[in-house]
N, C-alpha and C. Protein backbone atom coordinates (compact mmCIF):
# COMPACT_ATOMS: atom_id res chain seq x y z
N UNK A 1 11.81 32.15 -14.34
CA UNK A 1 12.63 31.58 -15.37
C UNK A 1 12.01 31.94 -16.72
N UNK A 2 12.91 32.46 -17.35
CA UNK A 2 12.33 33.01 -18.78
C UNK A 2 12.07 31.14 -19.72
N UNK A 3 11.37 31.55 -21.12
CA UNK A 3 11.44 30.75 -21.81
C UNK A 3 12.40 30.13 -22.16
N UNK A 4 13.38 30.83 -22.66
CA UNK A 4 14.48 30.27 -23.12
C UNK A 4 15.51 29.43 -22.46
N UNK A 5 15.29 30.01 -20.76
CA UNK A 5 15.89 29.07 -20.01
C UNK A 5 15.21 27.51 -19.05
N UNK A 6 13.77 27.72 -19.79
CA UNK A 6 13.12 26.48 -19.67
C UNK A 6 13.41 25.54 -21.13
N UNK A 7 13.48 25.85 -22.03
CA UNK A 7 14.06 25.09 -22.90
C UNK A 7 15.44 24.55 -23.39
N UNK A 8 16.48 25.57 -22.53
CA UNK A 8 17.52 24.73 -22.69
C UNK A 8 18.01 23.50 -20.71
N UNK A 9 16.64 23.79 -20.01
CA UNK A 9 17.21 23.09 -18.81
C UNK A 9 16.17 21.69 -18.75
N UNK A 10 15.12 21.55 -19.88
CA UNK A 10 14.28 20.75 -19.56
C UNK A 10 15.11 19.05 -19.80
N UNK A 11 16.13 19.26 -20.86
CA UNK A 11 16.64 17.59 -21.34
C UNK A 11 17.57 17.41 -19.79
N UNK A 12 17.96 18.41 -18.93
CA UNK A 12 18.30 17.78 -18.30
C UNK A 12 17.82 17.45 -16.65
N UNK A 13 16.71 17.92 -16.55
CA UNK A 13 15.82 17.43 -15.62
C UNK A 13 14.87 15.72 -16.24
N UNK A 14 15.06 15.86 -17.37
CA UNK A 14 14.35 14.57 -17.72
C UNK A 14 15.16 13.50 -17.68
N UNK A 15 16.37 13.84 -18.08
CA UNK A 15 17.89 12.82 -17.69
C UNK A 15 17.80 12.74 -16.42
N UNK A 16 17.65 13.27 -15.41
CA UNK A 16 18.05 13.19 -14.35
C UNK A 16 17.03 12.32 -13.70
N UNK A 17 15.40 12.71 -13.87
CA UNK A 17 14.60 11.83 -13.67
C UNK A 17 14.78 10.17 -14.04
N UNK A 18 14.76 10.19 -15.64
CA UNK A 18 14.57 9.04 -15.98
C UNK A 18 16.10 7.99 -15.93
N UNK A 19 17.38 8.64 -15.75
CA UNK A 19 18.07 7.57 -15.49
C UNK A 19 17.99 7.48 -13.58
N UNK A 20 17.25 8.00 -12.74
CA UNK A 20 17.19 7.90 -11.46
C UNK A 20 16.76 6.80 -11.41
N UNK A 21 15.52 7.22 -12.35
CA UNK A 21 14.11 6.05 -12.08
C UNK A 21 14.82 4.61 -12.44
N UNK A 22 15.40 4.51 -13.63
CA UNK A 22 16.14 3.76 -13.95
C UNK A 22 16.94 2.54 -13.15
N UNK A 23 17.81 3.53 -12.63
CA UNK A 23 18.86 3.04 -11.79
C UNK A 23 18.39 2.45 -10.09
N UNK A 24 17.20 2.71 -9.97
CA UNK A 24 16.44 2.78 -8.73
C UNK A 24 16.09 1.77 -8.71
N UNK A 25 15.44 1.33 -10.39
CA UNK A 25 14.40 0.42 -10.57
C UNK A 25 15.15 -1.12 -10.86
N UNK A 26 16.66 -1.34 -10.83
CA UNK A 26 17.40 -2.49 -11.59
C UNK A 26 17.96 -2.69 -10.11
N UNK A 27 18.15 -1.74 -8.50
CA UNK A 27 18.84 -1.73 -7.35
C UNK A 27 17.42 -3.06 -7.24
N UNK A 28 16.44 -2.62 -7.04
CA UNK A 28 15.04 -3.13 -6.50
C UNK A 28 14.53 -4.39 -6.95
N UNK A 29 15.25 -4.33 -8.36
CA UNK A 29 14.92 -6.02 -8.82
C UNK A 29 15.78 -6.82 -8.24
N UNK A 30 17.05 -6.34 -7.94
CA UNK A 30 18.14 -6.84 -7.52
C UNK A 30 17.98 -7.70 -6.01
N UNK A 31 17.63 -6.67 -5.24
CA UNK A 31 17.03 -6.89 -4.32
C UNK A 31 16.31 -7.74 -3.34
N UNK A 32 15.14 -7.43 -4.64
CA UNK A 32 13.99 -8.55 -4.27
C UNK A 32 14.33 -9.79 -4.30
N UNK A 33 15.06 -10.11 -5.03
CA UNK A 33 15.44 -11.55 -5.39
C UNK A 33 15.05 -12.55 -4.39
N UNK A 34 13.76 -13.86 -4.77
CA UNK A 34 13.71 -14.54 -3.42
C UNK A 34 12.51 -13.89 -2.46
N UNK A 35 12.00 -12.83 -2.65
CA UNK A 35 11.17 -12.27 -2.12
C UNK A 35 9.76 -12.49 -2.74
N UNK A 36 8.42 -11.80 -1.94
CA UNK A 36 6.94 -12.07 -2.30
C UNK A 36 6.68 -10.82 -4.08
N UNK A 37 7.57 -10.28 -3.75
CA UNK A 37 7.55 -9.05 -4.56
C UNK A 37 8.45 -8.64 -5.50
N UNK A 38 9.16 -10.39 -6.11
CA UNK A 38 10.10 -10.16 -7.32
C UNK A 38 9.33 -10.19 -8.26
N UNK A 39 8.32 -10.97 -8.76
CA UNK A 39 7.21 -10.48 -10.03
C UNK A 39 6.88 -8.75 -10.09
N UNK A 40 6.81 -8.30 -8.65
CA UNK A 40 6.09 -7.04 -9.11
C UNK A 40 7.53 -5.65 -9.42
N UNK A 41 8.44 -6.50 -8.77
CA UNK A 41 9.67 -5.43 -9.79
C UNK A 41 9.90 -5.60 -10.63
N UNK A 42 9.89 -6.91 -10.91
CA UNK A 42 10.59 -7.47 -12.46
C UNK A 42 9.82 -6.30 -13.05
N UNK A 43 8.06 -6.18 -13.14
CA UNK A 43 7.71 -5.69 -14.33
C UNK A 43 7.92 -4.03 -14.13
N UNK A 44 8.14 -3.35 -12.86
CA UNK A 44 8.66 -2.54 -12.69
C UNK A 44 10.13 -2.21 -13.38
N UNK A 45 10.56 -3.06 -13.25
CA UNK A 45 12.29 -3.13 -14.19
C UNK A 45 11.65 -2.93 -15.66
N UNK A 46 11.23 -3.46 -16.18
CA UNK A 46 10.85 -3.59 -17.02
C UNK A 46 10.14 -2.50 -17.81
N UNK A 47 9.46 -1.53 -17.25
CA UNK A 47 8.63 -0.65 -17.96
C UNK A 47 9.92 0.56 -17.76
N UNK A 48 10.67 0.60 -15.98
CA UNK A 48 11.82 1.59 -16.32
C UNK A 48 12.72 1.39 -17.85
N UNK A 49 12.84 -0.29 -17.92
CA UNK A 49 13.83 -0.36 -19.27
C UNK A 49 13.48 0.32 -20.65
N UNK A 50 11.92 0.08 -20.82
CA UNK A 50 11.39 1.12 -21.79
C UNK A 50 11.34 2.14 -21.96
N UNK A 51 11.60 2.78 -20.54
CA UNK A 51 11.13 4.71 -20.41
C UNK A 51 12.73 5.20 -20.37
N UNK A 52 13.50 4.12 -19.92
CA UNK A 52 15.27 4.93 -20.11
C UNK A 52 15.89 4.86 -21.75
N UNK A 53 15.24 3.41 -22.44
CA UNK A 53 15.36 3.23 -24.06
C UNK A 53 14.93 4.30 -24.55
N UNK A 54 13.75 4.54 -23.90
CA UNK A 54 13.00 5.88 -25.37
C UNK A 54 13.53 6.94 -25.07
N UNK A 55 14.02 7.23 -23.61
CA UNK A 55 14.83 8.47 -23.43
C UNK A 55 16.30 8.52 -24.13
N UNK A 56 16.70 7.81 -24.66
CA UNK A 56 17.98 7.29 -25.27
C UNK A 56 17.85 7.96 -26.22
N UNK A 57 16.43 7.03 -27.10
CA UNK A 57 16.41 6.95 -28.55
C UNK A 57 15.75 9.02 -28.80
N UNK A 58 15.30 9.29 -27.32
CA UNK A 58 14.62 10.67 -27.96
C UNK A 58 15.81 11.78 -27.75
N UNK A 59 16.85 11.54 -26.88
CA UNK A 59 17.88 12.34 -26.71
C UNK A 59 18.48 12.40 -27.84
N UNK A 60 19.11 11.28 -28.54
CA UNK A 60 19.82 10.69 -29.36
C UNK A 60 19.30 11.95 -30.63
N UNK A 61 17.88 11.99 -30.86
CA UNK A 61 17.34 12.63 -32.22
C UNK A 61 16.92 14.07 -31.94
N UNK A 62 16.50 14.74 -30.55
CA UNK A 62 16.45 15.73 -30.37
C UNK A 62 17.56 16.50 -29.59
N UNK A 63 18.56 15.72 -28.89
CA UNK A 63 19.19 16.72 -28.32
C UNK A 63 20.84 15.91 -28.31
N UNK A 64 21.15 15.44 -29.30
CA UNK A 64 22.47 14.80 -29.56
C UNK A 64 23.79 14.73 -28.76
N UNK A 65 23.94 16.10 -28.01
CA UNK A 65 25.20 15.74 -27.63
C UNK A 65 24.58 14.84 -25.81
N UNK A 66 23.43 14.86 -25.81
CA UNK A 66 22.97 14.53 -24.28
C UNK A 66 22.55 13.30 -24.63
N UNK A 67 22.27 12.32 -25.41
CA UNK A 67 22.78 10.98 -25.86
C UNK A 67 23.14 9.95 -24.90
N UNK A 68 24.41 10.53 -24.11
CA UNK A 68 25.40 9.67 -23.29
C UNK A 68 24.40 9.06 -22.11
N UNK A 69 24.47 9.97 -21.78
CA UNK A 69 24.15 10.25 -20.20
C UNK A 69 22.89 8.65 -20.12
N UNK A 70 21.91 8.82 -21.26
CA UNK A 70 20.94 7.68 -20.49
C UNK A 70 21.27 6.74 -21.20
N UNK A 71 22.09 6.80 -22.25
CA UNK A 71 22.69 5.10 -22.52
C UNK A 71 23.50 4.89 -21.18
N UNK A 72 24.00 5.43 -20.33
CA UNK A 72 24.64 5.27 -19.57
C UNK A 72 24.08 4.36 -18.42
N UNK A 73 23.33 5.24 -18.26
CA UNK A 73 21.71 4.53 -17.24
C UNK A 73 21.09 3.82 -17.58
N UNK A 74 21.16 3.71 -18.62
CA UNK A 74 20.64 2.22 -19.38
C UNK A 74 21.55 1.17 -18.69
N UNK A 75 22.61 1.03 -19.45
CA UNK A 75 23.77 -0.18 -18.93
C UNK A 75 24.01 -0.49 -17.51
N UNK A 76 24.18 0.95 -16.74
CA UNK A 76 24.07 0.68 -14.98
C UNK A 76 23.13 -0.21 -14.56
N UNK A 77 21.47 0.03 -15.07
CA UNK A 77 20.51 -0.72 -14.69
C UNK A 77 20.58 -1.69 -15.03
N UNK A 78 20.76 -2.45 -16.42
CA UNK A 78 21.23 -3.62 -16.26
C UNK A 78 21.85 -4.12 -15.40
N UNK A 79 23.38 -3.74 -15.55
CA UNK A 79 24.18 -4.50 -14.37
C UNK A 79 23.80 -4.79 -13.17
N UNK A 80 23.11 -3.79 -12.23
CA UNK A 80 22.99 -3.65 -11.26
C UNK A 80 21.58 -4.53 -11.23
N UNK A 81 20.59 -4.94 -12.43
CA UNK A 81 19.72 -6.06 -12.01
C UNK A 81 20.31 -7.52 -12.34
N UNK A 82 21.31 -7.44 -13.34
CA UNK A 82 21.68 -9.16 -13.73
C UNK A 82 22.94 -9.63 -12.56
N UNK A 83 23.88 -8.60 -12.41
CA UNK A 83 25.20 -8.66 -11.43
C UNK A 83 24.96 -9.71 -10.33
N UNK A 84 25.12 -10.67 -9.32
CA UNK A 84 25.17 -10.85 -8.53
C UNK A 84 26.55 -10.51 -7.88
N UNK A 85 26.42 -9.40 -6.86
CA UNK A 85 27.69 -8.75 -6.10
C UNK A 85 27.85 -9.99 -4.82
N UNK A 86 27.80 -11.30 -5.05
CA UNK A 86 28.29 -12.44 -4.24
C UNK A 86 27.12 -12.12 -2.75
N UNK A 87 25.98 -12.23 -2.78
CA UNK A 87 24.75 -11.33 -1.99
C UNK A 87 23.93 -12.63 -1.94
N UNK A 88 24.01 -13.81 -3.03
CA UNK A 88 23.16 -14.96 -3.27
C UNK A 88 24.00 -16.37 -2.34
N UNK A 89 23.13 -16.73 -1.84
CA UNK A 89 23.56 -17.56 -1.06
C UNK A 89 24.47 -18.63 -1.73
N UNK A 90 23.80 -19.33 -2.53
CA UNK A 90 24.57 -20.48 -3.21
C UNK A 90 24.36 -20.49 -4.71
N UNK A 91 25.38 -19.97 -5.42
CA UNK A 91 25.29 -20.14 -7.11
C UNK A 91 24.43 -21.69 -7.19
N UNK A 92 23.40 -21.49 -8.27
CA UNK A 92 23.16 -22.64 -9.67
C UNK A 92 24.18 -23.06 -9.93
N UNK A 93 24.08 -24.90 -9.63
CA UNK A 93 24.60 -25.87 -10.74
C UNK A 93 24.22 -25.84 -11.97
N UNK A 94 25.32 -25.39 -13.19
CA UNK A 94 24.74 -26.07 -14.47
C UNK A 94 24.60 -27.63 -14.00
């Protein structure tokens, strides 16, 4: 692979990584819920939420039109850690 075609394929191997990791990491909090090992995703969720933000904020300023893609993966991971897909036994009383 010449240079030139390592520099225009690298934003999207890093998209691809970091909204994986992302999206992997909000299934797993989800998950755990109730388990010995929801503290240790939470902070797992948590450091993915930082590494898909800065991929946002670094797409956003170095490579503009590729922007989308990890705000995208941003929002999935959310959902997919706050969502309950009806998986919880019995909703909270306010």
């Amino acid at each position: 692979m010449s240079a030139e075609g390592w520099v225009e394929t690298w934003p999207s191997i890093v998209l691809a990584l970091t909204v994986g990791l992302g999206v992997v990491a909000g299934l797993a909090t989800r998950l755990s819920v109730g388990t010995r090992r929801e503290g240790l995703w939470q902070y797992g969720f948590l450091a993915a939420l930082g590494l898909v933000g800065g991929t946002t904020l670094a797409m956003l300023v170095f490579v503009p039109q590729l922007w989308l893609a990890p705000a995208w993966g941003l929002a999935v991971m959310v959902l997919l850690a706050t969502c309950d897909f009806g998986s919880s036994r019995q909703a909270e009383a306010w």
